[in-house]
Each structure stands twice: as C-alpha cells, then as structure tokens.
C-alpha atoms as a PDB file:
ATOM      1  CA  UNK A   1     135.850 -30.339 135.702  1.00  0.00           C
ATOM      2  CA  UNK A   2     132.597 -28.939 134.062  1.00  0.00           C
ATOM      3  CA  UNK A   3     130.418 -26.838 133.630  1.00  0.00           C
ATOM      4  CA  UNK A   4     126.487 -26.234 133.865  1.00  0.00           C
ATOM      5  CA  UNK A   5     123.792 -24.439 131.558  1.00  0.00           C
ATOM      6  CA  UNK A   6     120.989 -23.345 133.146  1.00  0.00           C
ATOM      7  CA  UNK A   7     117.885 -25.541 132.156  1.00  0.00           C
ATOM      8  CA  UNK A   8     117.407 -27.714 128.953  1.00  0.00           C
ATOM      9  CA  UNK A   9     120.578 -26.463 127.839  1.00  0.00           C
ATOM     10  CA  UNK A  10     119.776 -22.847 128.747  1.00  0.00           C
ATOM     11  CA  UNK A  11     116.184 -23.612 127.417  1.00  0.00           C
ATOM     12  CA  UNK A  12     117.950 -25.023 124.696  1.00  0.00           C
ATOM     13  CA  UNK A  13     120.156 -21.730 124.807  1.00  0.00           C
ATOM     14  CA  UNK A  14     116.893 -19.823 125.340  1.00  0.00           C
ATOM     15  CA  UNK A  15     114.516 -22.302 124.311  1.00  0.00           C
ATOM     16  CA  UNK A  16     114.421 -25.029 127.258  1.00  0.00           C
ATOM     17  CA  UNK A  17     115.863 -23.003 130.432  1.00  0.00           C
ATOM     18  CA  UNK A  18     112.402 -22.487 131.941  1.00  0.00           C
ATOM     19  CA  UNK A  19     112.223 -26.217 132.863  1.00  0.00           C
ATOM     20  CA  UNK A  20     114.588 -24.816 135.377  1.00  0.00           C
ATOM     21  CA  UNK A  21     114.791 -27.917 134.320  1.00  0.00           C
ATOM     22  CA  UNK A  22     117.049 -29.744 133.115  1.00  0.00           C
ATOM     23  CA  UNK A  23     120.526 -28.773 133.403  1.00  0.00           C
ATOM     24  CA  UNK A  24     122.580 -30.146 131.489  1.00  0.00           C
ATOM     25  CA  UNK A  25     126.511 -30.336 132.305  1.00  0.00           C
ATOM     26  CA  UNK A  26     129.215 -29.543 130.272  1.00  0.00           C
ATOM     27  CA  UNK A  27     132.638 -32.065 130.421  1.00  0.00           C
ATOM     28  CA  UNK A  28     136.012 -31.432 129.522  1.00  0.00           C
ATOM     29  CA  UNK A  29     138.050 -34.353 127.960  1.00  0.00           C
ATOM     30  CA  UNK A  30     140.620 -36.148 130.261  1.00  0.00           C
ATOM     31  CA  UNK A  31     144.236 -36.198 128.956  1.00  0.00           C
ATOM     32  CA  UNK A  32     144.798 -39.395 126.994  1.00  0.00           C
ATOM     33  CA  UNK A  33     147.256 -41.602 128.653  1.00  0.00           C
ATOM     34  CA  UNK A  34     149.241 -42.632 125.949  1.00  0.00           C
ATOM     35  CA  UNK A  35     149.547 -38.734 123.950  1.00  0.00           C
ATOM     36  CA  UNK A  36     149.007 -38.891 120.192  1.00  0.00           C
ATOM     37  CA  UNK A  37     151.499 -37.356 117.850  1.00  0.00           C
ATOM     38  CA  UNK A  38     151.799 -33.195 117.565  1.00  0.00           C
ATOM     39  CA  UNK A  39     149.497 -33.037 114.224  1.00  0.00           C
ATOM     40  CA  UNK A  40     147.313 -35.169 115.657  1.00  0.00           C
ATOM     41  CA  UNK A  41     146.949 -33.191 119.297  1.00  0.00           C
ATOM     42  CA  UNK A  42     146.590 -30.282 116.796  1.00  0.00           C
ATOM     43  CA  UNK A  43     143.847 -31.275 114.944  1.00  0.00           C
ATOM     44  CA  UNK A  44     141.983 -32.421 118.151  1.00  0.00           C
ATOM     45  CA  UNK A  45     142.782 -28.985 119.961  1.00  0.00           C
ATOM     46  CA  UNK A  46     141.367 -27.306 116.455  1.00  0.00           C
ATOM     47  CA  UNK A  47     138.170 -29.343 116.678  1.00  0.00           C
ATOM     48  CA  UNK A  48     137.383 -29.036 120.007  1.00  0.00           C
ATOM     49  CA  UNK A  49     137.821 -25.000 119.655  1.00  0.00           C
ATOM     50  CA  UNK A  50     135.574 -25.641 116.972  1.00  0.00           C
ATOM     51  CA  UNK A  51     132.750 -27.380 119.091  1.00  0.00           C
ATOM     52  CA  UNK A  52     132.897 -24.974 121.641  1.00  0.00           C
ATOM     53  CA  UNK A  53     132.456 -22.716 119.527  1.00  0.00           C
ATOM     54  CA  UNK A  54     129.874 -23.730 117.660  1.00  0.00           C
ATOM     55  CA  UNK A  55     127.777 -24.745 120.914  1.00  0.00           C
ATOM     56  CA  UNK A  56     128.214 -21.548 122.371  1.00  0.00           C
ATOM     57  CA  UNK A  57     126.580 -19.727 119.470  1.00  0.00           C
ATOM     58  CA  UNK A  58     123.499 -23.073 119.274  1.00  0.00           C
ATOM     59  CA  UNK A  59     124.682 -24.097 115.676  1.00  0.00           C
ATOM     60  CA  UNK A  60     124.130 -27.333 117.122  1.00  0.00           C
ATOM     61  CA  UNK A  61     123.970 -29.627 114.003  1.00  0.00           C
ATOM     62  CA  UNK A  62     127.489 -28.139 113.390  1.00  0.00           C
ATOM     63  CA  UNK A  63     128.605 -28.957 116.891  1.00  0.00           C
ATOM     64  CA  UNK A  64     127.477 -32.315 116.616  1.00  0.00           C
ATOM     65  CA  UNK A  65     129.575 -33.027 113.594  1.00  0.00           C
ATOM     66  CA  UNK A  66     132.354 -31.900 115.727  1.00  0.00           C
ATOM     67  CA  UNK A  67     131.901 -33.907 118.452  1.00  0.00           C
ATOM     68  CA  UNK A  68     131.112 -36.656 116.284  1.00  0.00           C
ATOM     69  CA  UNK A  69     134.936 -36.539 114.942  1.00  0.00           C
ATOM     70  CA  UNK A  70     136.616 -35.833 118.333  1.00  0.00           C
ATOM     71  CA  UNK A  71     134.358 -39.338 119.382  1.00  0.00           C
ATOM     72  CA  UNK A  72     136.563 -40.969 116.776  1.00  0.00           C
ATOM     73  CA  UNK A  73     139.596 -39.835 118.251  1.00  0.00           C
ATOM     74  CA  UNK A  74     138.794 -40.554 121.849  1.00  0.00           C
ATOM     75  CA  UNK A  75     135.920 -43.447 121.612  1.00  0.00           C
ATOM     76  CA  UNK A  76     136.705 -44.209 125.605  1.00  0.00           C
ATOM     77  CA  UNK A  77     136.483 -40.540 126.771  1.00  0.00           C
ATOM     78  CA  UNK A  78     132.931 -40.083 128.653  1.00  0.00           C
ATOM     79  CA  UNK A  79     133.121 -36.550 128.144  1.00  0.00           C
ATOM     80  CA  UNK A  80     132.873 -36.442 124.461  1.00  0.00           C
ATOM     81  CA  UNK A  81     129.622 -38.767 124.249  1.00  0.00           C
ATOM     82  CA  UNK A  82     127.970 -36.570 126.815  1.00  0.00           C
ATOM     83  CA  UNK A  83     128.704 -33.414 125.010  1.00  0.00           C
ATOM     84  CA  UNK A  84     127.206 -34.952 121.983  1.00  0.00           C
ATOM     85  CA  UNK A  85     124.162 -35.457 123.787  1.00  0.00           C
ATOM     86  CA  UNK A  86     124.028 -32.160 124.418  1.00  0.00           C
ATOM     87  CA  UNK A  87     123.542 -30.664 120.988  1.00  0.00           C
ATOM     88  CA  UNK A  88     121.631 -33.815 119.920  1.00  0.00           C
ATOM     89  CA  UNK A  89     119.629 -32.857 123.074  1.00  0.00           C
ATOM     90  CA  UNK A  90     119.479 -28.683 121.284  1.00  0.00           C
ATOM     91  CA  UNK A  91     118.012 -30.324 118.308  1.00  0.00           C
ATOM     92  CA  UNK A  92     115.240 -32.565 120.199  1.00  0.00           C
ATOM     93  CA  UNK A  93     117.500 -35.511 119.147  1.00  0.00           C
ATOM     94  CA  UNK A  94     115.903 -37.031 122.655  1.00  0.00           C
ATOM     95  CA  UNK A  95     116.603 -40.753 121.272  1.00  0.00           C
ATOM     96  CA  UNK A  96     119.932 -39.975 120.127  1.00  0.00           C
ATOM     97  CA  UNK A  97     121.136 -38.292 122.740  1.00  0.00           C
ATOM     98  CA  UNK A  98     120.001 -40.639 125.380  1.00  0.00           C
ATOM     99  CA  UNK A  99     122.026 -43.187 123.506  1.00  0.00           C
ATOM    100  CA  UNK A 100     125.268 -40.804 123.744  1.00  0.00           C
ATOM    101  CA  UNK A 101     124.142 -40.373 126.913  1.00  0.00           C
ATOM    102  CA  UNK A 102     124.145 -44.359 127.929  1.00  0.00           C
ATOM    103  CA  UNK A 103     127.552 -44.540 126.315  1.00  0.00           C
ATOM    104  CA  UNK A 104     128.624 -41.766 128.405  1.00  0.00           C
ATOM    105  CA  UNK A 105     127.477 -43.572 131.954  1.00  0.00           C
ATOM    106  CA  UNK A 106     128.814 -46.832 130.644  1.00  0.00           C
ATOM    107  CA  UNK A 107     132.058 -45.209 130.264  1.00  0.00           C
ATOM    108  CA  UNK A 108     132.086 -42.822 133.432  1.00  0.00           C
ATOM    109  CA  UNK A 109     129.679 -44.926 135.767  1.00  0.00           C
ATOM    110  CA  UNK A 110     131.273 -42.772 139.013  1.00  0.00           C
ATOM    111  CA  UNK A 111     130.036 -39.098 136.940  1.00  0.00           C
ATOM    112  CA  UNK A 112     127.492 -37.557 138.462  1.00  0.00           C
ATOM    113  CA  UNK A 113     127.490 -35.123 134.954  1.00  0.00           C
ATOM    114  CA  UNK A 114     126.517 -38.672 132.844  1.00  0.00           C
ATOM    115  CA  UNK A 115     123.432 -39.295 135.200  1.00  0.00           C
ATOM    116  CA  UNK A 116     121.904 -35.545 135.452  1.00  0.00           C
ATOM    117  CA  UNK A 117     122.264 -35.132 131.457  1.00  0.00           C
ATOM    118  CA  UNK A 118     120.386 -38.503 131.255  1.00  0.00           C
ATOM    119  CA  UNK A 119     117.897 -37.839 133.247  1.00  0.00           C
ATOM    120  CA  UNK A 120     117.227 -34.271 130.762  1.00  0.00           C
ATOM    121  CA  UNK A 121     116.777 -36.537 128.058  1.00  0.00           C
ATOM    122  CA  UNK A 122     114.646 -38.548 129.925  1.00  0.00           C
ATOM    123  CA  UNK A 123     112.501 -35.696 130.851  1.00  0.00           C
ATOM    124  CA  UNK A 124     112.001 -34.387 127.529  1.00  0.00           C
ATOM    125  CA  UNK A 125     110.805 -38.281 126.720  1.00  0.00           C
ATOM    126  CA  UNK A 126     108.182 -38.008 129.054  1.00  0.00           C
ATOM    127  CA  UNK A 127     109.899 -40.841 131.067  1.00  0.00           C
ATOM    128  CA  UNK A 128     109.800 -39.760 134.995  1.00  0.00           C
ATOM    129  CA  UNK A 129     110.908 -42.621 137.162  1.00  0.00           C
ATOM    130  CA  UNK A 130     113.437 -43.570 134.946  1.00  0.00           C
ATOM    131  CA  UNK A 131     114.959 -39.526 135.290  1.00  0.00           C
ATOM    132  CA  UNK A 132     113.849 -39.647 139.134  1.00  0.00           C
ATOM    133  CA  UNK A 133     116.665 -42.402 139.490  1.00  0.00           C
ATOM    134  CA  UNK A 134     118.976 -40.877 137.110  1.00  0.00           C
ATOM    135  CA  UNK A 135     118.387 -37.317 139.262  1.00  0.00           C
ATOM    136  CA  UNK A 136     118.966 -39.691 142.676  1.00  0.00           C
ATOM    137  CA  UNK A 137     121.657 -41.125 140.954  1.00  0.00           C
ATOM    138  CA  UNK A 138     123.305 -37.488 141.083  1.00  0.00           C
ATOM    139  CA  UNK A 139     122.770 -36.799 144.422  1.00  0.00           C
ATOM    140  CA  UNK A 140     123.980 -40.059 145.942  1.00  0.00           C
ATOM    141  CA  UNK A 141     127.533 -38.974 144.370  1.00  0.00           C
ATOM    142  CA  UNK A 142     126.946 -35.120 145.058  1.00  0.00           C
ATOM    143  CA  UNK A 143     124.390 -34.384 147.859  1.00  0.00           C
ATOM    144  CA  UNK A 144     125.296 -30.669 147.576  1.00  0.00           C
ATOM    145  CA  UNK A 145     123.927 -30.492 143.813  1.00  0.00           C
ATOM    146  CA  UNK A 146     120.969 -27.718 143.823  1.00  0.00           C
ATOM    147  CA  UNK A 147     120.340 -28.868 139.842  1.00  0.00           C
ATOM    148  CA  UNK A 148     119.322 -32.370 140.645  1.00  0.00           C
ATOM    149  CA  UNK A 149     117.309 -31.863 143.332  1.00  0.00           C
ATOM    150  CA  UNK A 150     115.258 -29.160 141.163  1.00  0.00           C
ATOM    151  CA  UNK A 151     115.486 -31.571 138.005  1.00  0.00           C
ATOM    152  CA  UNK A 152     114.488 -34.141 140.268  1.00  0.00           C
ATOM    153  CA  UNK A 153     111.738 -31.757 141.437  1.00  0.00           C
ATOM    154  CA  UNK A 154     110.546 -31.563 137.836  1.00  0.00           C
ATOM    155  CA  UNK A 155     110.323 -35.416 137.035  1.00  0.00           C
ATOM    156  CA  UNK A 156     108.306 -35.701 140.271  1.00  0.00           C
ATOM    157  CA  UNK A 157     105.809 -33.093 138.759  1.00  0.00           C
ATOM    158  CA  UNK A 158     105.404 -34.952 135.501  1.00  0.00           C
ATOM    159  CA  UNK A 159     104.397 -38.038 138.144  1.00  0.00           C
ATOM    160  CA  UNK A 160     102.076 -35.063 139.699  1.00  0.00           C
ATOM    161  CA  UNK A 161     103.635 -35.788 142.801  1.00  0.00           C
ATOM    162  CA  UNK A 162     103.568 -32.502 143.894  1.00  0.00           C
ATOM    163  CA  UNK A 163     104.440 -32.794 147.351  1.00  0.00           C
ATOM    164  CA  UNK A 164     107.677 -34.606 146.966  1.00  0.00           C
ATOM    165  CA  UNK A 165     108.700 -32.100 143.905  1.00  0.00           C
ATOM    166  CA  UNK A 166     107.866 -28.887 146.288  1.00  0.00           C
ATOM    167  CA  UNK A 167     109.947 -30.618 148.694  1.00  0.00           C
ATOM    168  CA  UNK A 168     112.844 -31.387 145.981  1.00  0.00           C
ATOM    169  CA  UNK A 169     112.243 -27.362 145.009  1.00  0.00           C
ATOM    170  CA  UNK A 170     113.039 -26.428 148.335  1.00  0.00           C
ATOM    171  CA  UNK A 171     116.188 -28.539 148.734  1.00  0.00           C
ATOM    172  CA  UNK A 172     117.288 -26.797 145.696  1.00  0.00           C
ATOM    173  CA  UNK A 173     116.756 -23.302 146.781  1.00  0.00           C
ATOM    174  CA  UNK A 174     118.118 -24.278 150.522  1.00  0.00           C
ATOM    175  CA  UNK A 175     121.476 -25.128 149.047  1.00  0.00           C
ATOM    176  CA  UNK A 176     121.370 -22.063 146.567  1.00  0.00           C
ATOM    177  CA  UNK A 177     119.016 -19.255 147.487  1.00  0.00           C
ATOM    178  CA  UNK A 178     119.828 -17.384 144.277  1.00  0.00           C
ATOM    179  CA  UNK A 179     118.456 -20.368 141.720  1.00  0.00           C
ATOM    180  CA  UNK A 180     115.611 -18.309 140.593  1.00  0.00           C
ATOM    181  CA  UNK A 181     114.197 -21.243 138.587  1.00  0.00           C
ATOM    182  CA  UNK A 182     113.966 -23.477 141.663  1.00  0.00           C
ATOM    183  CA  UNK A 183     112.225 -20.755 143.560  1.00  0.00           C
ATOM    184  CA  UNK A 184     109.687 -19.904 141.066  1.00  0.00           C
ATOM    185  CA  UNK A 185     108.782 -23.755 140.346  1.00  0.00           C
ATOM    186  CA  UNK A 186     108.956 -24.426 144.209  1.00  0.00           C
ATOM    187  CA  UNK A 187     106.161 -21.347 144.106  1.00  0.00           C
ATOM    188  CA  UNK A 188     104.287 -23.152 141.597  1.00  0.00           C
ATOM    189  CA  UNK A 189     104.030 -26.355 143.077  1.00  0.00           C
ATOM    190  CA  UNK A 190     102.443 -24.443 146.162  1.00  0.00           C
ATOM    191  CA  UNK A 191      99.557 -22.755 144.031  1.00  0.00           C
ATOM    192  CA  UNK A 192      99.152 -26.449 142.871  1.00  0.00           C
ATOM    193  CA  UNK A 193      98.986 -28.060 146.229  1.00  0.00           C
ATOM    194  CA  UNK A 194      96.795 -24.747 147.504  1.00  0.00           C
ATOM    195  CA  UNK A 195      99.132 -22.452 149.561  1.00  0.00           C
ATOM    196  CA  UNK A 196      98.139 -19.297 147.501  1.00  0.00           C
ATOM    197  CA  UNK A 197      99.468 -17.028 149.516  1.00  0.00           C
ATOM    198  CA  UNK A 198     102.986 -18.409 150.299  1.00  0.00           C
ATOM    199  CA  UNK A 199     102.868 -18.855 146.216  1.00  0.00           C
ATOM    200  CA  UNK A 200     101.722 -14.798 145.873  1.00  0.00           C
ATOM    201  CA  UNK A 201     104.229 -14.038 148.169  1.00  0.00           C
ATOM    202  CA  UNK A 202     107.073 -15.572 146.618  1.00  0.00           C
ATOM    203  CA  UNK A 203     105.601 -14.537 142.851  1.00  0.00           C
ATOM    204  CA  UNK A 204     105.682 -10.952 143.816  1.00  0.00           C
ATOM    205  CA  UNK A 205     109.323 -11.493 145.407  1.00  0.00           C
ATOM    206  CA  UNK A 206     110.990 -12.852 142.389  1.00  0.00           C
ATOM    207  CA  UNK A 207     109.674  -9.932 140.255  1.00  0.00           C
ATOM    208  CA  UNK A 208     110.976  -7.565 142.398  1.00  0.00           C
ATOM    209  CA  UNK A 209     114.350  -8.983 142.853  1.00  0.00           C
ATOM    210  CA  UNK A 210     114.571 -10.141 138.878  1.00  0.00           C
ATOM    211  CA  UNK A 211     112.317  -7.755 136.968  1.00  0.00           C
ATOM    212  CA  UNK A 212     112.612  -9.158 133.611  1.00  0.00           C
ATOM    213  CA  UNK A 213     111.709 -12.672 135.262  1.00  0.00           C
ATOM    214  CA  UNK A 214     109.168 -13.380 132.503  1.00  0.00           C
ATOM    215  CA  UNK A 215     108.242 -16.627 134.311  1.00  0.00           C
ATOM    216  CA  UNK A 216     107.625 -15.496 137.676  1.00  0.00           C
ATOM    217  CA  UNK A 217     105.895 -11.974 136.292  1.00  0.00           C
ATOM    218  CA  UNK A 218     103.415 -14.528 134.265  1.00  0.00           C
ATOM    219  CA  UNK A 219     102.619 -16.478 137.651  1.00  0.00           C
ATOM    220  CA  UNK A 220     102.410 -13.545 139.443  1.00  0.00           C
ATOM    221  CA  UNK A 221      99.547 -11.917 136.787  1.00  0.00           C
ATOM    222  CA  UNK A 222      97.654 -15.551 136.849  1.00  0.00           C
ATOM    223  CA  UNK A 223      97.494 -15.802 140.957  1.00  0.00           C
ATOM    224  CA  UNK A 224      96.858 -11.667 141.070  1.00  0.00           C
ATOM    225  CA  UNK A 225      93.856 -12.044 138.799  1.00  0.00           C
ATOM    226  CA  UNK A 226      92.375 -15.340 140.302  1.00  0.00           C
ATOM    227  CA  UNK A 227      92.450 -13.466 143.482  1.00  0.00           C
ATOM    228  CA  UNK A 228      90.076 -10.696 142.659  1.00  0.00           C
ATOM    229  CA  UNK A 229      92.955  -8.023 141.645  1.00  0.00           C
ATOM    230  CA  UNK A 230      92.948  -7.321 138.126  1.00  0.00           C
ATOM    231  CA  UNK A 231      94.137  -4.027 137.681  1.00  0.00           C
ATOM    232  CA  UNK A 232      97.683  -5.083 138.814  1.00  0.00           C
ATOM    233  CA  UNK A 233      97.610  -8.339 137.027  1.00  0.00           C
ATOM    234  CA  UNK A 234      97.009  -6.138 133.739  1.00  0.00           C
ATOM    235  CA  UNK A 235      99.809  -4.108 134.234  1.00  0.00           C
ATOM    236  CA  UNK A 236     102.151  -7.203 134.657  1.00  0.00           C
ATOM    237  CA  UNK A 237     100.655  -8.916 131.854  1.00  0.00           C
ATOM    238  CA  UNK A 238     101.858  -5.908 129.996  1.00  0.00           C
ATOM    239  CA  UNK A 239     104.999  -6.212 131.149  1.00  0.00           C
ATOM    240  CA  UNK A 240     105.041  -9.863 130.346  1.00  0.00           C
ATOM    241  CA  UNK A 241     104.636  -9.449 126.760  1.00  0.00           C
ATOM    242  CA  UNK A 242     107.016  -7.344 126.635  1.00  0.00           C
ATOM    243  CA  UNK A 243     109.191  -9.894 127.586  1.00  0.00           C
ATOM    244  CA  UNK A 244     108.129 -13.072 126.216  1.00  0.00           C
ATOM    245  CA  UNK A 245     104.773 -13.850 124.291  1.00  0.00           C
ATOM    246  CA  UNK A 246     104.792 -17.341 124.162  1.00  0.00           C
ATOM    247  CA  UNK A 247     102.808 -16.825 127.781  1.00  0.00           C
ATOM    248  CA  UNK A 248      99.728 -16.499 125.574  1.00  0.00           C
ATOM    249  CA  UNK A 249     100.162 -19.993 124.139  1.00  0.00           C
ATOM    250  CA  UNK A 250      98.385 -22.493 126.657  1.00  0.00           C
ATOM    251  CA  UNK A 251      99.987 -25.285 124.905  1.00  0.00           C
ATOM    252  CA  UNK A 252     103.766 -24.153 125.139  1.00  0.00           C
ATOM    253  CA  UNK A 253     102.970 -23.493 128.752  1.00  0.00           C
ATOM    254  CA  UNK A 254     101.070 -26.731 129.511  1.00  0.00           C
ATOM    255  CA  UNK A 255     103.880 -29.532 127.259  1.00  0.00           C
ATOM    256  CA  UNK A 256     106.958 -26.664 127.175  1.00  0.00           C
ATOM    257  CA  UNK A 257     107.227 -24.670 130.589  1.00  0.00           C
ATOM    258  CA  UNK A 258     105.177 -27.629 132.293  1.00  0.00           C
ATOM    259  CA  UNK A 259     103.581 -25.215 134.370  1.00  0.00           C
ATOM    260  CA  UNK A 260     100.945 -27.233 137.093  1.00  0.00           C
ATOM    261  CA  UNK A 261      97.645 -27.779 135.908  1.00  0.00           C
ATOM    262  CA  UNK A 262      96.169 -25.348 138.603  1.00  0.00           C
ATOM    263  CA  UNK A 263      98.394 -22.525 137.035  1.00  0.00           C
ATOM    264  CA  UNK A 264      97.534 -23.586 133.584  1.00  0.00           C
ATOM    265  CA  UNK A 265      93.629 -23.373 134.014  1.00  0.00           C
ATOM    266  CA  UNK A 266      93.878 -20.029 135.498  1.00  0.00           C
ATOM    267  CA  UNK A 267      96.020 -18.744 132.921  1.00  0.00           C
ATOM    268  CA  UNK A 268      92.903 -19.939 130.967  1.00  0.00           C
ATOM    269  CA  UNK A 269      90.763 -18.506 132.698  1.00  0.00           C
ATOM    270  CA  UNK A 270      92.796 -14.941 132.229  1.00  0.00           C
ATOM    271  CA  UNK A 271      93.154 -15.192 128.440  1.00  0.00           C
ATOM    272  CA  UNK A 272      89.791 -16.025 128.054  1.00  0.00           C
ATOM    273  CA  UNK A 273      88.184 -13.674 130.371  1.00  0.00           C
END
C-alpha cells in the first residue's frame, strides 16, 4: 500500500508541486517475518508515529533522523529507504536521496513506488533519460499510473522533446481528467510546440474550474497579453499575485516551475513591457 503527494513532494509540501512533477510515493513497512519482541515493536510503532508526523508538518531533517533509526531496525524493508529519500529529497538532499533511493529498488526491484521516486530525484539532478527509464520503468509494472506518464512528460521536456512530453501529458490527463497539473503542463507544451489557441483554451478552462490555480492563471495572463489582450491579462496578473509572487521571478519559473522556453520569453516580454 501507499500513498502519493502531489509533485516534488507536494512542491516539496508547497515548494516543488508545480513540477506536477514529480510525485513522489509514500510506502508503508511490510510486517517483519520473524516479529521482534513487545518493547521493541513499541519503540518502532513510536518512531514511525514520529516520522509521519514529522513529514506531514515538512520538519524534514527531523523526519530523516527518524527514518534513519527505523532503517536500523528493518535494513531489508524497501519502504523505509524510500521514505528516507523523501525528506532527503524535501531538503534538496538529491545525491542522498537517490542513494536511498537505489537501496530502495535493489531491495523492492518489482515496486513501481522505488522507480517513480527515483526518477524525482533524477529530475531535480537534471538527469532526463536516466528518469525517462525510471518513469517507463513505472508504467511497464502499472500502465494505469497518470503520475508517471506526467513525470515522464516532464523529463521529456528537460530533453525539449516536446512532442513526446505533450503526448505523455495527455496520457496523464486521459487516465485522470481531474490532474490539474497534467492539464496545465499538457497546455504548456502546446504554446511551446505553437497550438495557441488549444493552449488559451485550456488556460482559461483551468482558471475557471480551479480559481486559485496560480499556475494556470499565470499562463493564462502570458498567452492573453501576447495575443493583443491586455486589459484581461492585467486583471489576472492581479489575481496572480495575490496568489503567488514568485511568478515575477523569471529564474524560479525558468530552473523551478520549468515552464517552456516559449512561455518563459513571453512572461519576459510581460514583466518588461
């Protein structure tokens, strides 16, 4: 069983999300086979409370001293090493948690989970083939997985393949038409490969359907203005500050969000005009 954060660990719980990207996923331990004595179950059950915990509220460095312990206790157990990963990945450990991440595929080879954290890390080391297999790696276990083909989508952009990550965008949104982040980078990679109009189209309906969509309201300003309509670009740039300034940093867009270089030079263009 696990579960799934939306985007670099919920953008790094709200700091890496807008990759859309990178999910990672979330493992619970499997039972030991041989159980460990009562005080020792205890102090496991205690830790792992106190990991989850910890996680949940991003005081990752904590967390990873946590998980760090419970790896002593259960050195086999996939699930812990990938976990670790996971707040190593919160704290742009990229190098350490791909290592906790190897461990963790080494251990659990059949896991889809092992492969899609992986190919996060990868990601975030500016290594895209090596995630494009990792994200292929998913899907060969789990066809069905929307996150891998949209995190596969994103390593394909870093390659500026653009074709085959619109294509990877729309898988994703096909097998879950309510993945906003999928639909908003699958609009993207249109404006990139020149279909302004199906991008416009889709920009204005995400912000309808998810008003606070900071993302998607952003996009929607840049294509609005480029296309000769500034008053109603201004009003959702208003609105987009409102929600999240880092839109006026070209940089964090261009190396953070990863928006396509099209959408980056008319953001320019917008700031500086």
């Amino acid at each position: 069983m696990s579960r799934r954060l939306t985007g670099w660990l919920g953008l790094l719980l709200c700091g890496l999300c807008w990759l859309g990207l990178a999910t990672p996923a979330w493992a619970e331990a499997d039972a030991a086979p041989n159980p460990p004595s009562a005080k020792v179950i205890e102090a496991i059950a205690e830790l792992r409370q106190k990991a989850l915990i910890a996680t949940n509220r991003g005081q990752f460095a904590q967390a990873e001293a946590y998980w760090s312990q419970l790896i002593e206790y259960g050195p086999e157990d996939a699930a812990l090493w990938s976990n670790r990963g996971n707040v190593r990945l919160g704290q742009n450990l990229l190098e350490a948690a791909l290592e906790d991440y190897n461990q963790a595929v080494r251990l659990a080879p059949d896991q889809a989970d092992a492969y899609l954290n992986r190919g996060v890390a990868l990601e975030g080391l500016g290594r895209w083939q090596a995630a494009v297999a990792d994200y292929t790696q998913v899907l060969a276990i789990n066809p069905e997985d929307a996150a891998a083909y949209n995190n596969r989508g994103n390593a394909k952009a870093g390659l500026a393949d653009w074709q085959g990550a619109l294509a990877d965008y729309q898988k994703a949104v096909a097998l879950d038409p309510k993945f906003a982040f999928a639909r908003v980078n699958a609009a993207l990679a249109n404006y990139q490969l020149g279909h302004t109009e199906a991008a416009l189209d889709e920009f204005r309906k995400l912000t309808r359907r998810y008003p606070n969509f900071a993302d998607a309201r952003a996009a929607l300003t840049v294509v609005l203005w480029a296309e000769g309509q500034p008053g109603e670009a201004e009003s959702n740039w208003v609105a987009v500050m409102g929600l999240d300034g880092r839109y006026r940093d070209l940089n964090w867009v261009r190396q953070v969000r990863r928006w396509p270089p099209a959408m980056v030079e008319a953001l320019d263009r917008f700031l500086h005009l």
